[in-house]
C-alpha atoms as a PDB file:
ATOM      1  CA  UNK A   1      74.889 184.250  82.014  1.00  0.00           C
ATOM      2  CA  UNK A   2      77.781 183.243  79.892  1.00  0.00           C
ATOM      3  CA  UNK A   3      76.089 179.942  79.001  1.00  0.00           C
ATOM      4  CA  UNK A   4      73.082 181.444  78.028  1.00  0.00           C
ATOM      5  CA  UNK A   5      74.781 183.617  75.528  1.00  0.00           C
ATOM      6  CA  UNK A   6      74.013 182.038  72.118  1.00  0.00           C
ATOM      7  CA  UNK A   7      70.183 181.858  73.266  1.00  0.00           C
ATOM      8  CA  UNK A   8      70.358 185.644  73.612  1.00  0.00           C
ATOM      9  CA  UNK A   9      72.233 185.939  70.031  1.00  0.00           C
ATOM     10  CA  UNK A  10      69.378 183.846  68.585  1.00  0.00           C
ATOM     11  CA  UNK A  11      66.371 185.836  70.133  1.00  0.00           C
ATOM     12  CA  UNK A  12      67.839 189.011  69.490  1.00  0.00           C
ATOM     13  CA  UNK A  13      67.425 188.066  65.620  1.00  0.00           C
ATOM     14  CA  UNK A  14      64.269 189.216  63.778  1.00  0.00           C
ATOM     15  CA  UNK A  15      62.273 186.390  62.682  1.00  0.00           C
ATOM     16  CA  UNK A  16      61.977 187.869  59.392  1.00  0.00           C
ATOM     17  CA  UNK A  17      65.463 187.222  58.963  1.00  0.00           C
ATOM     18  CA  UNK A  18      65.439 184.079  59.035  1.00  0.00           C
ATOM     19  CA  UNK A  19      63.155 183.802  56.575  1.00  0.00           C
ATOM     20  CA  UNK A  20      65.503 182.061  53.745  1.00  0.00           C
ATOM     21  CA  UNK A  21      67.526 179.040  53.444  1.00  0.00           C
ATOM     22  CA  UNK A  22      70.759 181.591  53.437  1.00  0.00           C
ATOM     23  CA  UNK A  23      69.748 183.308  56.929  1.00  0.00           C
ATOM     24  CA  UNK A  24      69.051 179.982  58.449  1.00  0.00           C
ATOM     25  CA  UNK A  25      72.624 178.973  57.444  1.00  0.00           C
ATOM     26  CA  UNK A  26      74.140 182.076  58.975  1.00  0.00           C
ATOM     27  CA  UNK A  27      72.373 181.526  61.512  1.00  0.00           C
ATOM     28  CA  UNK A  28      73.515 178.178  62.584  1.00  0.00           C
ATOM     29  CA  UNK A  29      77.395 179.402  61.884  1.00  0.00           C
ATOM     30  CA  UNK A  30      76.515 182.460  64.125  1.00  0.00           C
ATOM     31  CA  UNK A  31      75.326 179.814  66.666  1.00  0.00           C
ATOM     32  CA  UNK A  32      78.173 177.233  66.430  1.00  0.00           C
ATOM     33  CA  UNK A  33      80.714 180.398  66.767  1.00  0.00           C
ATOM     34  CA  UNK A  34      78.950 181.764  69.486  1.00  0.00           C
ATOM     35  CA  UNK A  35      79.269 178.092  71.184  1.00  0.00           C
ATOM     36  CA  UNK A  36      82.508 177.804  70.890  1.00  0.00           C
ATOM     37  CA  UNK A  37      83.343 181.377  72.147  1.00  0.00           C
ATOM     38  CA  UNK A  38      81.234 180.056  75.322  1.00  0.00           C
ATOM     39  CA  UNK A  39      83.150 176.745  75.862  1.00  0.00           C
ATOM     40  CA  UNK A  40      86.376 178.336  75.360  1.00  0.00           C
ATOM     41  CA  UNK A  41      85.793 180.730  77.974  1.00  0.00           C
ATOM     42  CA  UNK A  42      83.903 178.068  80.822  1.00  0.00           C
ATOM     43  CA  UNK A  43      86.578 175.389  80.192  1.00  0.00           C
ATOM     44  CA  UNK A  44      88.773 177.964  80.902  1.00  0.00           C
ATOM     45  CA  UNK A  45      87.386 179.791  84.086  1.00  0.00           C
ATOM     46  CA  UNK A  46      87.194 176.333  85.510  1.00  0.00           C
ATOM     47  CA  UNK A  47      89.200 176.002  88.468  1.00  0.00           C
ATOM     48  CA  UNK A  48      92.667 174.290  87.517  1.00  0.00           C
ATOM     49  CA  UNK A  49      92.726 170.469  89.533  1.00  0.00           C
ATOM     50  CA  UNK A  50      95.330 171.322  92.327  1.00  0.00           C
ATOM     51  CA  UNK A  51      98.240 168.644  93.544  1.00  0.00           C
ATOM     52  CA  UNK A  52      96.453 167.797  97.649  1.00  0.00           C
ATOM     53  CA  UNK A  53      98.686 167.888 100.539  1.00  0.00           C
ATOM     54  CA  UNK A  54      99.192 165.284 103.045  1.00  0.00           C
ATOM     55  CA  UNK A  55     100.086 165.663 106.196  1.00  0.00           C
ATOM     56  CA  UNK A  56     104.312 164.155 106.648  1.00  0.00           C
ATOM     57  CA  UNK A  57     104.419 164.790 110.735  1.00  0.00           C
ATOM     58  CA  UNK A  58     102.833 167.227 113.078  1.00  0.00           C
ATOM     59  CA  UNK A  59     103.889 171.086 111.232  1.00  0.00           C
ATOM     60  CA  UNK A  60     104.845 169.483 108.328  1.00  0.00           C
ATOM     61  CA  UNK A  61     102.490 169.520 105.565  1.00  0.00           C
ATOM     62  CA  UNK A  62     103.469 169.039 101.805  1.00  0.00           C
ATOM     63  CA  UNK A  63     101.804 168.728  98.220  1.00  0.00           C
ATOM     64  CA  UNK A  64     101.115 165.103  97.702  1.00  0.00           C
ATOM     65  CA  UNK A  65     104.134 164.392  94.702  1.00  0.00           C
ATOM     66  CA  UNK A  66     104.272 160.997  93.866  1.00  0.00           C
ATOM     67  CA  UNK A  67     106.424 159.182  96.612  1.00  0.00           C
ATOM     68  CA  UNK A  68     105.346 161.324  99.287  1.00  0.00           C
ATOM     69  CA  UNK A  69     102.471 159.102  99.918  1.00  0.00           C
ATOM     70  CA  UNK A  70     104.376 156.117 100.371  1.00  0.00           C
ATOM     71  CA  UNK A  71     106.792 157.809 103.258  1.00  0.00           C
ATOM     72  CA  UNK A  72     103.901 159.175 104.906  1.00  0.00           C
ATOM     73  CA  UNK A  73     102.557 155.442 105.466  1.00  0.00           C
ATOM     74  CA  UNK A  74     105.914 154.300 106.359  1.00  0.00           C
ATOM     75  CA  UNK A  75     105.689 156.961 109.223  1.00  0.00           C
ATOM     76  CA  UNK A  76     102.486 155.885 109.989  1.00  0.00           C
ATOM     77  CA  UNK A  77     103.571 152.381 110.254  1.00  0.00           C
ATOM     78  CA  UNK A  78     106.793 153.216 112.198  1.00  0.00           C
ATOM     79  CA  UNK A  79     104.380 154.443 115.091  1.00  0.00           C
ATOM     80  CA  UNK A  80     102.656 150.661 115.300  1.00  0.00           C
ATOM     81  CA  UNK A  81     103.734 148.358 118.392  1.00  0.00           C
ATOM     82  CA  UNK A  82     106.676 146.040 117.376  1.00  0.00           C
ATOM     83  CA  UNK A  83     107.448 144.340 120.643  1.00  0.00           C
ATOM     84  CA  UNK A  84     108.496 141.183 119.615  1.00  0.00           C
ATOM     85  CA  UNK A  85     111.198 140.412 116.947  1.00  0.00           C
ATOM     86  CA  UNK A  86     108.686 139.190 114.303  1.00  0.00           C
ATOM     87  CA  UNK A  87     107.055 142.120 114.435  1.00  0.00           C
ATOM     88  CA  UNK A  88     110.390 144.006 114.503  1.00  0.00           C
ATOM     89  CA  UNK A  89     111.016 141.990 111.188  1.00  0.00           C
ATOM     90  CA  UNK A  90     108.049 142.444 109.479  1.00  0.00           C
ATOM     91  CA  UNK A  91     107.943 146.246 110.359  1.00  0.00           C
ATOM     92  CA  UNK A  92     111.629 146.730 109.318  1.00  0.00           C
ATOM     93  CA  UNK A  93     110.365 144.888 105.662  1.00  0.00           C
ATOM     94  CA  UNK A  94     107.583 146.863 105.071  1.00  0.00           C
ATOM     95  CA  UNK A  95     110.148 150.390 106.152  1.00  0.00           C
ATOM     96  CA  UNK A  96     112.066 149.238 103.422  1.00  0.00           C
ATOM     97  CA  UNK A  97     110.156 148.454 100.559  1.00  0.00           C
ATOM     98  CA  UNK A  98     108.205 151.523 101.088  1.00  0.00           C
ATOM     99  CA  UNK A  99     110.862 153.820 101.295  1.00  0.00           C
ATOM    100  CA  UNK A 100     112.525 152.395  98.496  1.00  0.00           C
ATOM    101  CA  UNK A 101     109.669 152.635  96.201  1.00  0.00           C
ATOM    102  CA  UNK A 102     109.763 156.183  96.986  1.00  0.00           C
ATOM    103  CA  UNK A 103     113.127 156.981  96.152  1.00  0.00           C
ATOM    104  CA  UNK A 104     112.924 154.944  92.824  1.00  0.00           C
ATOM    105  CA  UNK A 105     110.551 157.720  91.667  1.00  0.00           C
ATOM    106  CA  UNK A 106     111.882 159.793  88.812  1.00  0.00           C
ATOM    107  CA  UNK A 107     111.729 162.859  90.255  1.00  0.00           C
ATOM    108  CA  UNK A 108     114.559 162.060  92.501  1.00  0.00           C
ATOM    109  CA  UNK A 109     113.231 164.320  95.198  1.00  0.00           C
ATOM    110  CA  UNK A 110     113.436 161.271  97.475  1.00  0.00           C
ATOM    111  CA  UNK A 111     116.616 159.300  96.683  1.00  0.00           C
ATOM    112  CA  UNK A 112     117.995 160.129 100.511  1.00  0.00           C
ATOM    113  CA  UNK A 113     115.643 158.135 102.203  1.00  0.00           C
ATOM    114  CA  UNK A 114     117.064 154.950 100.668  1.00  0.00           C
ATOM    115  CA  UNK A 115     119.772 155.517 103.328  1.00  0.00           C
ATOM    116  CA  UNK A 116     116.723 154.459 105.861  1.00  0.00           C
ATOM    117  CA  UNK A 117     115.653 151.828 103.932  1.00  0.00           C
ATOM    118  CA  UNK A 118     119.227 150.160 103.642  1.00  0.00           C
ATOM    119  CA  UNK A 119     119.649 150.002 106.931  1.00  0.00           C
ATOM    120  CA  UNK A 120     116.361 148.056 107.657  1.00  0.00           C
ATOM    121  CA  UNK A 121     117.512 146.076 104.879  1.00  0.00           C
ATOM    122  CA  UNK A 122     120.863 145.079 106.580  1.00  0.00           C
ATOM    123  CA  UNK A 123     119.571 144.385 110.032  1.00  0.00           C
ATOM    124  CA  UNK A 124     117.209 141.757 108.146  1.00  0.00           C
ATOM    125  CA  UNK A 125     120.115 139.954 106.484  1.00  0.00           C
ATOM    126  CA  UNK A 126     122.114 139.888 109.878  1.00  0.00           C
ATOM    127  CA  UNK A 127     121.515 137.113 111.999  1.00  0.00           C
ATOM    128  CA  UNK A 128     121.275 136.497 115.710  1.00  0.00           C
ATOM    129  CA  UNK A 129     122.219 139.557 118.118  1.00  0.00           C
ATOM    130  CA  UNK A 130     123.593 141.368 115.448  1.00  0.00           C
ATOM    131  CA  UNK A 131     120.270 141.240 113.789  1.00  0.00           C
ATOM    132  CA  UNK A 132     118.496 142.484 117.285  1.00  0.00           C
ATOM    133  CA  UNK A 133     120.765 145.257 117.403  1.00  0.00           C
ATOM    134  CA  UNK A 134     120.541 146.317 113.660  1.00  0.00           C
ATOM    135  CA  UNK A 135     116.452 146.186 113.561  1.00  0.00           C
ATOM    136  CA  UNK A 136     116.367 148.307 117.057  1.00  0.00           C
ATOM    137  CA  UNK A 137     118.733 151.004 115.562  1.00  0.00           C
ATOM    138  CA  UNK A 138     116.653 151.072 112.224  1.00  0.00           C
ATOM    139  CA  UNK A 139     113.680 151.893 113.919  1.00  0.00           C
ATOM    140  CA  UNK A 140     114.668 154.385 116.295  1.00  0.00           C
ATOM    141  CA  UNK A 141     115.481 156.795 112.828  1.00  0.00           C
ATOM    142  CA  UNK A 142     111.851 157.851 112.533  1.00  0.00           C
ATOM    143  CA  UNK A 143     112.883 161.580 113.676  1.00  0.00           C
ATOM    144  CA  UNK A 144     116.077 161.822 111.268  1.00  0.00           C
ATOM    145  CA  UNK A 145     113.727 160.045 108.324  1.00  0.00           C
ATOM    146  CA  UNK A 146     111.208 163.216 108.942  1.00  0.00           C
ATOM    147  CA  UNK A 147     114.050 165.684 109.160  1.00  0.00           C
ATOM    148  CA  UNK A 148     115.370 164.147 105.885  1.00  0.00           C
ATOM    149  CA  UNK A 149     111.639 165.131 104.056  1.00  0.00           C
ATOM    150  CA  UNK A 150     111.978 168.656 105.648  1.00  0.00           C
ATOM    151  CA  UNK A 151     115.449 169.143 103.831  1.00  0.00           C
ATOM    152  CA  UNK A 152     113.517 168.606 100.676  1.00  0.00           C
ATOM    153  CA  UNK A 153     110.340 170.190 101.382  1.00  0.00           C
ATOM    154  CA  UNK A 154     111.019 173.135  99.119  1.00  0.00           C
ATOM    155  CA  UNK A 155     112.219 170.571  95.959  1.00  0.00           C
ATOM    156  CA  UNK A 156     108.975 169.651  96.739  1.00  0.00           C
ATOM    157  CA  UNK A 157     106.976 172.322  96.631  1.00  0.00           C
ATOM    158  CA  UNK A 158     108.611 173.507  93.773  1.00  0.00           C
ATOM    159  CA  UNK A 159     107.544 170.482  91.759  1.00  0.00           C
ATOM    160  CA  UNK A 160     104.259 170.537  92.723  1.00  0.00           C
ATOM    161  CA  UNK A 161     104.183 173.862  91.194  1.00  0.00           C
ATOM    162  CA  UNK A 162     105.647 172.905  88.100  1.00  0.00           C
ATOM    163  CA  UNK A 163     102.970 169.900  88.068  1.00  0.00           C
ATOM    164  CA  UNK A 164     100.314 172.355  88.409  1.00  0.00           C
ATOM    165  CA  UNK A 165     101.600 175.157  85.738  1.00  0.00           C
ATOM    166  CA  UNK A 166     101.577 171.692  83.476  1.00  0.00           C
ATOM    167  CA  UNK A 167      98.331 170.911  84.368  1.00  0.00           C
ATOM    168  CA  UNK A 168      96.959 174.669  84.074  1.00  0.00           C
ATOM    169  CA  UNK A 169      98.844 175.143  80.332  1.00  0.00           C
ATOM    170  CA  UNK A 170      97.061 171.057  79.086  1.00  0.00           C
ATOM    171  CA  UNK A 171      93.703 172.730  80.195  1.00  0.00           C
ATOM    172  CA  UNK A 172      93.826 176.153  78.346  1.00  0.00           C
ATOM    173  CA  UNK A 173      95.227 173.755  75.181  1.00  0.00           C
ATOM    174  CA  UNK A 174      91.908 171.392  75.771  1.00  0.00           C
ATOM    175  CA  UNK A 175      89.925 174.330  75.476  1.00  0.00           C
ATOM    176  CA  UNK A 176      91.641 175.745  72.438  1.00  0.00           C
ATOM    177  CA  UNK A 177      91.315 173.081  70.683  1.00  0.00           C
ATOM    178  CA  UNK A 178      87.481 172.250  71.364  1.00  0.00           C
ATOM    179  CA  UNK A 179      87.112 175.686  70.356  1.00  0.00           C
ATOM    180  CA  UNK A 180      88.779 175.332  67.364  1.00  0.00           C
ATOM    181  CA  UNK A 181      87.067 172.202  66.414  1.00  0.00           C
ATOM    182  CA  UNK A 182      83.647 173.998  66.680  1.00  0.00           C
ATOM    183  CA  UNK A 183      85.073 176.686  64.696  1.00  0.00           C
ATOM    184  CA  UNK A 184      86.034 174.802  62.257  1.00  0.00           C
ATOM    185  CA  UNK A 185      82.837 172.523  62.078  1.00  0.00           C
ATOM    186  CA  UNK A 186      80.904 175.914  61.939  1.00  0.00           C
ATOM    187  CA  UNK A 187      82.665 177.358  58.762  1.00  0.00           C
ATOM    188  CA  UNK A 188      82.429 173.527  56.915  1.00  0.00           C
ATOM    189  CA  UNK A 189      78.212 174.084  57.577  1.00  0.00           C
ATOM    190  CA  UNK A 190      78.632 177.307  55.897  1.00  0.00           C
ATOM    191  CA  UNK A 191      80.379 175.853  52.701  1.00  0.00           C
ATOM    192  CA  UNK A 192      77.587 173.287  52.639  1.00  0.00           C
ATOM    193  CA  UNK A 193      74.855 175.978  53.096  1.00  0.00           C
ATOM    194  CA  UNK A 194      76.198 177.818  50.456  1.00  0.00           C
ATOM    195  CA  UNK A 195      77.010 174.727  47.997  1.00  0.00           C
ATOM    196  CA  UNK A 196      73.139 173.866  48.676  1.00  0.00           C
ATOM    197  CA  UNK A 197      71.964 177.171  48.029  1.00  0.00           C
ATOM    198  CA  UNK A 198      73.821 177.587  44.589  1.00  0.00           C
ATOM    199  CA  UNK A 199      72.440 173.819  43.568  1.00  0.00           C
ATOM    200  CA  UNK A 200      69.278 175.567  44.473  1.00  0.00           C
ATOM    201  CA  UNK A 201      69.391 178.774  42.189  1.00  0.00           C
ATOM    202  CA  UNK A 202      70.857 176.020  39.268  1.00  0.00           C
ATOM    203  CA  UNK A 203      67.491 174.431  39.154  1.00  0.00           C
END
């Protein structure tokens, strides 16, 4: 119905009125306006883009913030068989690079799990049984690194709401502006109507 609004403007115009060169001009003004009012008001009914949520452990679901997908697939990764100690190794790596690269987000919301991913770090530079002992310690933290996103679940839910508020206030600007722009280009086709109409009466 709403889109369908500047048809409705134009058929409920007489034809006789548009007649002259002046009512076809304020006509297409009327038009552009009544565009603009339209695309101002769908861009803004549109449903806002919200942050998705990922599942962190069983009960424990949060917005997706940046980071969060990267601890998810550590936890995901902490559940695969490591039997040996090359897999140990390689697991341990992959622990700490991903849990690093979350807590190097700017946020900050993160930065405690580099504790996790320092100590996967320091069983891989040990050497020998000390380095057997370190990498079987580091992965038996998969409970406390969950408990450590739970601490910060409501940092994080908090910034997803800011994220969205952001996202909500960029869209309503978008569609001021497009608005504006056909405003704008509607009352610059007036001036020209009316410039061509006065050349007109001249001759």
């Amino acid at each position: 119905l709403i889109g369908s609004f500047p048809y409705i403007v134009f058929m409920s115009i007489p034809r006789q009125c548009l007649a002259s060169p002046r009512a076809l001009g304020a006509m297409r003004t009327v038009l552009v306006i009544a565009f603009a009012c339209v695309l101002q008001i769908t861009l803004a009914q549109d449903e806002t883009p919200s942050i998705p949520v990922l599942e962190v452990s069983e009960g424990l679901t949060l917005p997706a913030v940046p980071g969060l997908q990267d601890i998810v697939e550590v936890l995901k990764l902490w559940k695969e068989d490591s039997a040996d100690l090359e897999k140990k190794k390689e697991k341990c790596q992959k622990i700490s690079d991903g849990l690093t690269k979350a807590a190097d987000i700017e946020h900050d919301i993160f930065n405690g799990v580099r504790l996790f991913a320092t100590m996967c770090k320091k069983a891989l530079d040990a050497e020998g049984d000390a380095q057997v002992k370190g990498l079987d310690e580091a992965l038996s933290k998969e409970s406390y690194l969950v408990k450590a996103v739970k601490r910060v679940s409501k940092k994080v839910t908090a910034f997803a709401a800011r994220q969205e508020e952001m996202m909500k206030a960029q869209k309503e600007q978008q569609a001021k502006a497009a608005a504006e722009q056909a405003s704008k280009a509607a009352e610059d086709n007036s001036d020209k109507d009316d410039d061509e109409e006065l050349d007109d009466e001249e001759i």
